[in-house]
Every structure is written in C-alpha cells, then in structure tokens.
C-alpha atoms as a PDB file:
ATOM      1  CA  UNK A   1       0.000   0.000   0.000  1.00  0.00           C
ATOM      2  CA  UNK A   2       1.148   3.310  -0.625  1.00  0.00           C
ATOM      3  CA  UNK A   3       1.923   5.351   2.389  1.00  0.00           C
ATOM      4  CA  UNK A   4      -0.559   9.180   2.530  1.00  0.00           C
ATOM      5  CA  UNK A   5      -1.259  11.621   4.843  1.00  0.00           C
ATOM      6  CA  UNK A   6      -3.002  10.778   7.970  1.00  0.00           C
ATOM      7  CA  UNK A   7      -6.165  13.189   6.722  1.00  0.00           C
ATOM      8  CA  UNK A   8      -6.505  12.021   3.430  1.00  0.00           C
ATOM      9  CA  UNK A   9      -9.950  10.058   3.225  1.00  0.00           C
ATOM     10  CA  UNK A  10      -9.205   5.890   3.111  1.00  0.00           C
ATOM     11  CA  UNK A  11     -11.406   5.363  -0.223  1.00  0.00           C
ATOM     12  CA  UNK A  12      -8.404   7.731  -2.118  1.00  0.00           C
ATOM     13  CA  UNK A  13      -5.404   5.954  -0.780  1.00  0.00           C
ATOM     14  CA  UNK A  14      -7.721   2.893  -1.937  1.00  0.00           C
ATOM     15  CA  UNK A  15      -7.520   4.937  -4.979  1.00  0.00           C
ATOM     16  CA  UNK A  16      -4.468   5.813  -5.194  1.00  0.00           C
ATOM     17  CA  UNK A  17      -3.249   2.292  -4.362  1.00  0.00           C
ATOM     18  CA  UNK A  18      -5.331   0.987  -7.392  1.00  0.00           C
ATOM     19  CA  UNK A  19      -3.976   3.605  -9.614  1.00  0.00           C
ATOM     20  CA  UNK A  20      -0.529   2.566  -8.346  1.00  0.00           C
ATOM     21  CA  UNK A  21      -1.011  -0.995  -9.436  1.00  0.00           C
ATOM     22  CA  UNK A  22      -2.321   0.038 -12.799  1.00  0.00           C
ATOM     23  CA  UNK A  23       0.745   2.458 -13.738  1.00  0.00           C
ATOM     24  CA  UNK A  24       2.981  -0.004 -12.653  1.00  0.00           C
ATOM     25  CA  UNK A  25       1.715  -2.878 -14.219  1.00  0.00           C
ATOM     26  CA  UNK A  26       0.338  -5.053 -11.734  1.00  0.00           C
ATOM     27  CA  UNK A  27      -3.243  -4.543 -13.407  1.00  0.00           C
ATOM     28  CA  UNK A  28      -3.845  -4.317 -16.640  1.00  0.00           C
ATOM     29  CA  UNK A  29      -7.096  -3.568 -19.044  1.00  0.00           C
ATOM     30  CA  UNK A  30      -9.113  -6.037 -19.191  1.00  0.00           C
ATOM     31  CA  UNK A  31      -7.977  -7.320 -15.707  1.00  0.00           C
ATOM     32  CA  UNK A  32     -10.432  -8.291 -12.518  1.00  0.00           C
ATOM     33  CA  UNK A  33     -10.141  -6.344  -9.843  1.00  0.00           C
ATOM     34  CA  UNK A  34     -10.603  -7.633  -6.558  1.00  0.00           C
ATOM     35  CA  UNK A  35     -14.470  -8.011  -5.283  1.00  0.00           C
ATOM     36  CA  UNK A  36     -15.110  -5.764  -2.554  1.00  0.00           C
ATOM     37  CA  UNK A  37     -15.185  -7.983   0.088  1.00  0.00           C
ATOM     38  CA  UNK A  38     -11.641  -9.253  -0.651  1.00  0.00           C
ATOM     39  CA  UNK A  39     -10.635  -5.436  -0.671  1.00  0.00           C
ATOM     40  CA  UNK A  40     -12.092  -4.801   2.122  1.00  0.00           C
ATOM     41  CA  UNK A  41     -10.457  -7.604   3.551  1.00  0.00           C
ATOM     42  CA  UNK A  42      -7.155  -6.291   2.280  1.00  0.00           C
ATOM     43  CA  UNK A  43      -7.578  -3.065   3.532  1.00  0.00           C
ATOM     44  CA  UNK A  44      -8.870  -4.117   6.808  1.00  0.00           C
ATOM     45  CA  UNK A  45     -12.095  -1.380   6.214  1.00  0.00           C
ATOM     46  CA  UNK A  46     -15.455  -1.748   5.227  1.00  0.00           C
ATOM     47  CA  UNK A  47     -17.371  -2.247   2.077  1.00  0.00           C
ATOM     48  CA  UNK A  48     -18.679   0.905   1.660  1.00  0.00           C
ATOM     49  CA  UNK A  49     -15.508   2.653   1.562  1.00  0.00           C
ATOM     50  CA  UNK A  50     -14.246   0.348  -1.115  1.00  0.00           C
ATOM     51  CA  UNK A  51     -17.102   0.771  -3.023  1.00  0.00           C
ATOM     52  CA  UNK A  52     -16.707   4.633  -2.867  1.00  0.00           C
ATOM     53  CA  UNK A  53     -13.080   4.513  -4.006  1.00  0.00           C
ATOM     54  CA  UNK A  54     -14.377   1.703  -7.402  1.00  0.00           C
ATOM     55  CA  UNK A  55     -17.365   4.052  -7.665  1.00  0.00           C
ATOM     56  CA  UNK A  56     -14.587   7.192  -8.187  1.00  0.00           C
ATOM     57  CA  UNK A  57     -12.455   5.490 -10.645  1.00  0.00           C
ATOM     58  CA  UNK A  58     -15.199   4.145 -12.268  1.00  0.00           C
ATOM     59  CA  UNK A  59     -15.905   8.021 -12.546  1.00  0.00           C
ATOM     60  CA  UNK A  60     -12.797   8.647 -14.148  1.00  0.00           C
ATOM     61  CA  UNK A  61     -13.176   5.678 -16.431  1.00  0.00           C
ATOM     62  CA  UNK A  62      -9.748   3.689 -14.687  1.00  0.00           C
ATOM     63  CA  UNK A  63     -12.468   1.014 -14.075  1.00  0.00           C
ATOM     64  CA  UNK A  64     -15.060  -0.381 -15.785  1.00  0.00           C
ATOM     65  CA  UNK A  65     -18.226  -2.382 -13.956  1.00  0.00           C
ATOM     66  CA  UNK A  66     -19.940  -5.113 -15.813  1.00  0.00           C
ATOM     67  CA  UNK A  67     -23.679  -6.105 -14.332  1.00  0.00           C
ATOM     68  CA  UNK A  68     -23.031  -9.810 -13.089  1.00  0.00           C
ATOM     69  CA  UNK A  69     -19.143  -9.941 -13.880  1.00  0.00           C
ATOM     70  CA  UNK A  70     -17.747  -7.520 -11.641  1.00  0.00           C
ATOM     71  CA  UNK A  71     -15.409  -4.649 -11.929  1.00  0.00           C
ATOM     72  CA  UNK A  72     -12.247  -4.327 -14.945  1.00  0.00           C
ATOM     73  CA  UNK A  73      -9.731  -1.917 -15.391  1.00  0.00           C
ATOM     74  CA  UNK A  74     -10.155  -0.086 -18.342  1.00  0.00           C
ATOM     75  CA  UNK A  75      -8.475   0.498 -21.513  1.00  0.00           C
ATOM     76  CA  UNK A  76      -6.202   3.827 -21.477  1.00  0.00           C
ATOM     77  CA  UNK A  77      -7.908   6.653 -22.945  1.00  0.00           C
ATOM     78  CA  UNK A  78      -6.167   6.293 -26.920  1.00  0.00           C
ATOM     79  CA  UNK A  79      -8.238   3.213 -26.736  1.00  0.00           C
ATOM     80  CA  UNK A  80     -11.539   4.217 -25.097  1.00  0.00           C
ATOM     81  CA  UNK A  81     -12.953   5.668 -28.225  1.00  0.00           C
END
C-alpha cells in the first residue's frame, strides 16, 4: 500500500493504491479487480468505503463495472474511443 497523509480520506489511498497498481503494471485492461469484500479484507475497512473509491475510478473511467461480472480496469484513454 502506498503510504498518505493521515487526513486524506481511506477510499483515495484505496484509490491511489489501485492507480498505483495500474501504472505499474500489476493490473492491466481487461484485468479483474478484486471483489469488494476481498478489498475490504485487504484493507482491513469496510465495504462501503471500497465501493466509494471503485465508484470514483469508475468516474474517471480507470475502471469499468460489468452487471453480473464484476469490476475491470479499463483500456487507457487512446483506446476508449
């Protein structure tokens, strides 16, 4: 996990911390993430701050949610179109 100021909200160094995995690598489009339990497991916090932080990158179109399948990252904007 990626170490933030003690004020900054959990759900953005959840975030962050997905953001992280995606610039690095770790995730990559078309990849699963997590479901929210296991992140919330992860994170040692609850569900609805997890689902705050998917429902804000889902926002910014990092992640995509699919009815029934779950949650994907996204391709990178070039290929969004």
């Amino acid at each position: 996990m990626t170490t933030t100021s003690a004020e900054e909200p959990f759900y953005r160094r959840i975030m962050r911390d997905i953001q992280d995995q995606i610039a690095s690598g770790e995730l990559k489009p078309g990849d699963k993430i997590p479901s929210t339990k296991q992140l919330a497991q992860t994170y040692e916090c609850s569900a609805p701050t997890v689902k705050q932080a998917i429902a804000r990158l889902q926002e910014t179109g990092v992640l995509r949610g699919h009815q029934g399948l779950g949650v994907f990252v996204a391709p990178p904007p070039a290929e969004r179109a």
